[in-house]
Protein backbone atom coordinates (compact mmCIF):
# COMPACT_ATOMS: atom_id res chain seq x y z
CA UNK A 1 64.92 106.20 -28.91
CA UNK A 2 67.64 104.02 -27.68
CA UNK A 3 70.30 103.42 -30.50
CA UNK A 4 72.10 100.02 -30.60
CA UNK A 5 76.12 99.99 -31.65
CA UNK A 6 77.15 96.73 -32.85
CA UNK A 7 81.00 96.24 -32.84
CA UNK A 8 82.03 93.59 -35.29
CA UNK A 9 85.63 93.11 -35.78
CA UNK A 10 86.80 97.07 -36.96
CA UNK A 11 83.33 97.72 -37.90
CA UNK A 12 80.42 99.70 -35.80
CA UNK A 13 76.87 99.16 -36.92
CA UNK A 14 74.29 101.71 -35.70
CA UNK A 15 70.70 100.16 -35.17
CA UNK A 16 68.29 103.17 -34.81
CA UNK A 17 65.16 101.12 -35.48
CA UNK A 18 63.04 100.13 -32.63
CA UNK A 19 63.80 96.57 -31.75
CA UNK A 20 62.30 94.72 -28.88
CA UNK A 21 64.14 91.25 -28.94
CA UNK A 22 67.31 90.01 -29.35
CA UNK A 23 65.81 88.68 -32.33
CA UNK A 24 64.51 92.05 -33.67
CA UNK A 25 68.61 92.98 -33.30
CA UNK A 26 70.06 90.03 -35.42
CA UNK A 27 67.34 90.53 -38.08
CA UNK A 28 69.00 94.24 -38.36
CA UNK A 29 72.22 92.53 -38.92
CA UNK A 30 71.45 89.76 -41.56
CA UNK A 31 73.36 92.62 -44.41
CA UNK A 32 76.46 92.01 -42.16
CA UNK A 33 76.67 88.57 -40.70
CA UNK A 34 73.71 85.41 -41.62
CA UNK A 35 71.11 85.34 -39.09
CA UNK A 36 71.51 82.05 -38.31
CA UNK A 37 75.92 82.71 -37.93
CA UNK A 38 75.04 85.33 -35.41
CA UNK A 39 76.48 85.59 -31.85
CA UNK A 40 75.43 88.15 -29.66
CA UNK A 41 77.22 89.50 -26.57
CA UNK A 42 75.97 92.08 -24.25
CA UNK A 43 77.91 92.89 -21.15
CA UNK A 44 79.73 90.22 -21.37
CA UNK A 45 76.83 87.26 -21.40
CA UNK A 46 75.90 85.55 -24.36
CA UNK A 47 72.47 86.67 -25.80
CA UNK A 48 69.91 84.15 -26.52
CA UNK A 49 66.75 85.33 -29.68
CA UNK A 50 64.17 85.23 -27.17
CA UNK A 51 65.46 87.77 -24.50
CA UNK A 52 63.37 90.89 -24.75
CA UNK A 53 65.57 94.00 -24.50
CA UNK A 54 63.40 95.32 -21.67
CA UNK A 55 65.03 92.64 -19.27
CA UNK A 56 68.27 93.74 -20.17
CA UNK A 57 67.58 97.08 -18.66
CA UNK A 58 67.32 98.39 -22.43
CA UNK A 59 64.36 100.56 -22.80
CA UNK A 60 63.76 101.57 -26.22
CA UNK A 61 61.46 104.73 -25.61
CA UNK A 62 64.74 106.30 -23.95
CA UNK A 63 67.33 108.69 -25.14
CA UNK A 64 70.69 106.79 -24.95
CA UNK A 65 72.85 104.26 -26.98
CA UNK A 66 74.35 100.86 -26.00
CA UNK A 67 77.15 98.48 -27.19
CA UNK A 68 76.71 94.68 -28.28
CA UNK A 69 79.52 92.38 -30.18
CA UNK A 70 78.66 90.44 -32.46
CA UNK A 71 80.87 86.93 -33.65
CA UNK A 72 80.40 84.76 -36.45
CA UNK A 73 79.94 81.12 -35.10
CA UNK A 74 82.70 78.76 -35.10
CA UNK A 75 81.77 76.11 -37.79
CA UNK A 76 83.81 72.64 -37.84
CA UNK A 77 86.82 73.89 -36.24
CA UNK A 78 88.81 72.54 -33.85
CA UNK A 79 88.35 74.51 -29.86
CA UNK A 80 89.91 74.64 -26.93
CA UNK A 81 87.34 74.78 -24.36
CA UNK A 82 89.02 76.00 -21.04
CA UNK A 83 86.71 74.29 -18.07
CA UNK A 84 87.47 76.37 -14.86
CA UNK A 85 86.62 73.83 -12.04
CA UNK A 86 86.79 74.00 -8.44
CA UNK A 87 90.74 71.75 -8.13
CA UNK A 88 92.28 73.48 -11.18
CA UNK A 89 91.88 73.91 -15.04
CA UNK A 90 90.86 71.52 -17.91
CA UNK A 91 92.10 72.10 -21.75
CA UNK A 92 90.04 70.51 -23.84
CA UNK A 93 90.72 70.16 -27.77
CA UNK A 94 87.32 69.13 -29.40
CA UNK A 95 85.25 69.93 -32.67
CA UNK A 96 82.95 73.03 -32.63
CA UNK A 97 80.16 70.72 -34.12
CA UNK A 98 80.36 68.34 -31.03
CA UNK A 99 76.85 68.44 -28.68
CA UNK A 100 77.59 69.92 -25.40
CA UNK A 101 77.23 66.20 -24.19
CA UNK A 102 80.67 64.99 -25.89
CA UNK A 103 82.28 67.47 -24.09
CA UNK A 104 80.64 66.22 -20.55
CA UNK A 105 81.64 62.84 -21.18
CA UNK A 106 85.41 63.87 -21.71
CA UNK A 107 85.18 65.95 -18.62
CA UNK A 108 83.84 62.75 -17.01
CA UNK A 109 86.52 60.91 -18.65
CA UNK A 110 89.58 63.12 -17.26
CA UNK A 111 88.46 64.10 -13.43
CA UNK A 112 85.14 61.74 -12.86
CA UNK A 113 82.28 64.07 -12.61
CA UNK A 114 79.39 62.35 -14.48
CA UNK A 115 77.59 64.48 -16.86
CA UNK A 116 74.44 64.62 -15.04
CA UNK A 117 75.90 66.41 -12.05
CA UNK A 118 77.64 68.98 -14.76
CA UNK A 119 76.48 72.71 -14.39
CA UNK A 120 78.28 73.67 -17.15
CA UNK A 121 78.17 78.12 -17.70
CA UNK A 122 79.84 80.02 -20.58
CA UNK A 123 79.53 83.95 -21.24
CA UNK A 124 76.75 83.91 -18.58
CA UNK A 125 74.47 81.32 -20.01
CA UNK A 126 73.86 77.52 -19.27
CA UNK A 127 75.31 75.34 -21.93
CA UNK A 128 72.38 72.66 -22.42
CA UNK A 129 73.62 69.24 -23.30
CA UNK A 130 71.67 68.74 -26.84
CA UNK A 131 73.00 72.20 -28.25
CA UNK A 132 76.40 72.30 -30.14
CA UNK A 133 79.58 74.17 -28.58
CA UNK A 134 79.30 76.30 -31.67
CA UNK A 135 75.92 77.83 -30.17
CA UNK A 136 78.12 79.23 -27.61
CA UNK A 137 82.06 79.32 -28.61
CA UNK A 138 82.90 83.39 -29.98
CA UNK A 139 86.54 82.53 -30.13
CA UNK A 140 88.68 79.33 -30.83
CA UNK A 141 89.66 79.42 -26.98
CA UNK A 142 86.35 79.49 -24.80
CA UNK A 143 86.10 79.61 -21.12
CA UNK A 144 83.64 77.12 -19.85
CA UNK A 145 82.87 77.42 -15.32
CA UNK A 146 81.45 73.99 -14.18
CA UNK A 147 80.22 73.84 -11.13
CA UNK A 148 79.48 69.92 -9.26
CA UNK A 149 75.49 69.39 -8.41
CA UNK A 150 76.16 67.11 -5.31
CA UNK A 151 75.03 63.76 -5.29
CA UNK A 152 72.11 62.02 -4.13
CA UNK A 153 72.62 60.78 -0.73
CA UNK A 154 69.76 58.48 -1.03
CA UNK A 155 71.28 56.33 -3.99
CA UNK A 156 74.53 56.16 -2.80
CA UNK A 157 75.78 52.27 -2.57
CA UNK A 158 78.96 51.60 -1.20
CA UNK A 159 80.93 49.62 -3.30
CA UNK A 160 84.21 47.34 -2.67
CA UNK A 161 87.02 47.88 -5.19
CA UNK A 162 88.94 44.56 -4.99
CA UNK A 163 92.96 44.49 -6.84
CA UNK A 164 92.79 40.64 -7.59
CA UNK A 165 96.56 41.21 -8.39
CA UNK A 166 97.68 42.02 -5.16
CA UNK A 167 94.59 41.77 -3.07
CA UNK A 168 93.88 44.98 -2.08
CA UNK A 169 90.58 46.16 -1.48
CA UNK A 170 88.49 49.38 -0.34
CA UNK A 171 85.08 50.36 -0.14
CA UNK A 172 84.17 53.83 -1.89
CA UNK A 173 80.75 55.77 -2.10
CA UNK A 174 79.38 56.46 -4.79
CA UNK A 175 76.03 57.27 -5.87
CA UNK A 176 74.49 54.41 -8.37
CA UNK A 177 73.58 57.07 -10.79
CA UNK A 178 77.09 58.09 -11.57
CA UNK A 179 79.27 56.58 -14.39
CA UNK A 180 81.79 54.34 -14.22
CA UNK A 181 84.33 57.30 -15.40
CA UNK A 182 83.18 58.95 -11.60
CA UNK A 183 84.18 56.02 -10.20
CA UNK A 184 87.11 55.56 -11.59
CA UNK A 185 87.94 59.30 -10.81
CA UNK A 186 86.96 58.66 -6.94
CA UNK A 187 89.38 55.80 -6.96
CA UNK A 188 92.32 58.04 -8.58
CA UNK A 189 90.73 60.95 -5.80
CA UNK A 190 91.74 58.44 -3.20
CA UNK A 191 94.85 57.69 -3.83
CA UNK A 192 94.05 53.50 -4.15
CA UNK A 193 95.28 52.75 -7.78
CA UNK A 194 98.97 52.03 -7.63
CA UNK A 195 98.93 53.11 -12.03
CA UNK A 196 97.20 55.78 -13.87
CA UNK A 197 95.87 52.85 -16.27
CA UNK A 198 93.14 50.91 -15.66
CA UNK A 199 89.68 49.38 -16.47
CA UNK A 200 86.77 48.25 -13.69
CA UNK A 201 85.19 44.83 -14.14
CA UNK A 202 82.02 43.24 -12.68
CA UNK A 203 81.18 39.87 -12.50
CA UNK A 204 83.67 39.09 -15.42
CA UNK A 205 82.37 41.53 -17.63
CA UNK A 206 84.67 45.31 -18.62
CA UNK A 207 82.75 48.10 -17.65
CA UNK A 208 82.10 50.98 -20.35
CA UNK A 209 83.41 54.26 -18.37
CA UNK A 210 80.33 56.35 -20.02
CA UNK A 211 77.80 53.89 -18.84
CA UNK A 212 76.15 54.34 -15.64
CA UNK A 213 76.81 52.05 -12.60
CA UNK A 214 73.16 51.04 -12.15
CA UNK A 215 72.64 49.93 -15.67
CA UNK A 216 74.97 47.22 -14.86
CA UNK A 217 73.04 46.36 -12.12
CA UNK A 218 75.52 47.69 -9.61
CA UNK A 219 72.69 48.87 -7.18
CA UNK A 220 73.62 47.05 -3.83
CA UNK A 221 75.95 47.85 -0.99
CA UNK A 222 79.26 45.21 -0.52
CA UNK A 223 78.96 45.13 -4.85
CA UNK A 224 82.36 43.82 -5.69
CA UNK A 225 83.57 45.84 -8.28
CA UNK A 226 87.51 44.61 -9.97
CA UNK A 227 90.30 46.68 -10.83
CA UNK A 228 92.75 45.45 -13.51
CA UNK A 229 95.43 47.44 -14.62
CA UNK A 230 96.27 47.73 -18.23
């Protein structure tokens, strides 16, 4: 019967009861660490309660042991999530008890990659948008891998950005699902905004960087969009 070693800080717990589940192996635990506090690591990924061991290549009718860590979860502390993207690195201070979400819309804020279009990985695992970082952060510094989902070619809408301060004007791409934080991120990509600070406008009215472009009706090509520094 396969035996399960649990390293947990110094200590080594020895499961020699049959366990099927990743579940079965955190019920084993509860003496050590609460059930619902548990992280599990095998092999470096992130185990989730309703992986069967057999998937994992763990057979329990066999003659061998493995190794799993085990964390306590972070709890309303402050982490820096380290978001590995394809130009360079993001640090990112923000509460463990933040949804997944909150930490899209800041990467949206800083490079303009709306949260939709996020493939966000940690540990192996998908980080889904309604679950808390502390579902997935083991240490106070967590590496997060986000990869870009390309946009829709069939909603892009090519939009003019006019300066009404010194009358400069281009015309940028952008699909009419995005945010107005992508946009503003395209127009930093392209090298258009003479300052780092600025807000979009349209038709008169400031444009919330979270919301997306089509809920303000922005759905048409030659859409004049404003840029006013701040």
């Amino acid at each position: 019967m396969v035996v399960i070693n649990v390293m947990h800080n110094d200590n080594i717990y020895r499961i020699k009861q049959r366990c099927k589940s990743v579940r079965d192996v955190k019920y084993h635990l509860q003496d050590h660490v609460s059930y619902h506090d548990q992280l599990l690591v095998y092999k470096g990924e992130l185990l989730t309660n309703e992986e069967a061991l057999s998937d994992m290549g763990i057979l329990e009718d066999e003659d061998y042991e493995v190794e799993m860590y085990l964390y306590r979860r972070l709890r309303h502390e402050i982490i820096t999530v380290i978001v590995e993207t394809e130009d360079g690195v993001l640090y990112i201070d923000i509460p463990s008890d933040d949804e997944v979400l909150k930490l899209k819309n800041t990467i949206d804020r800083r490079v303009g990659i709306t949260p939709r279009r996020q493939n966000l990985t940690t540990l192996g695992v998908r980080m889904y948008e309604q679950w808390k970082l502390e579902d997935y952060a083991i240490a106070t510094r967590q590496t997060v891998q986000l990869r870009e989902k390309p946009p829709n070619p069939e909603w892009f809408v090519a939009i003019d950005v006019e300066v009404p301060s010194t009358g400069q004007s281009m015309v940028i791409k952008v699909d009419r699902y995005d945010t107005v934080y992508t946009l503003k991120g395209l127009i930093r990509r392209a090298d258009f905004a003479e300052k780092p600070d600025f807000h979009l406008q349209y038709k008169g009215k400031r444009l919330d960087g979270t919301v997306a472009l089509i809920s303000y009706g922005i759905i048409e090509d030659e859409d004049t969009v404003n840029l006013i520094y701040d």
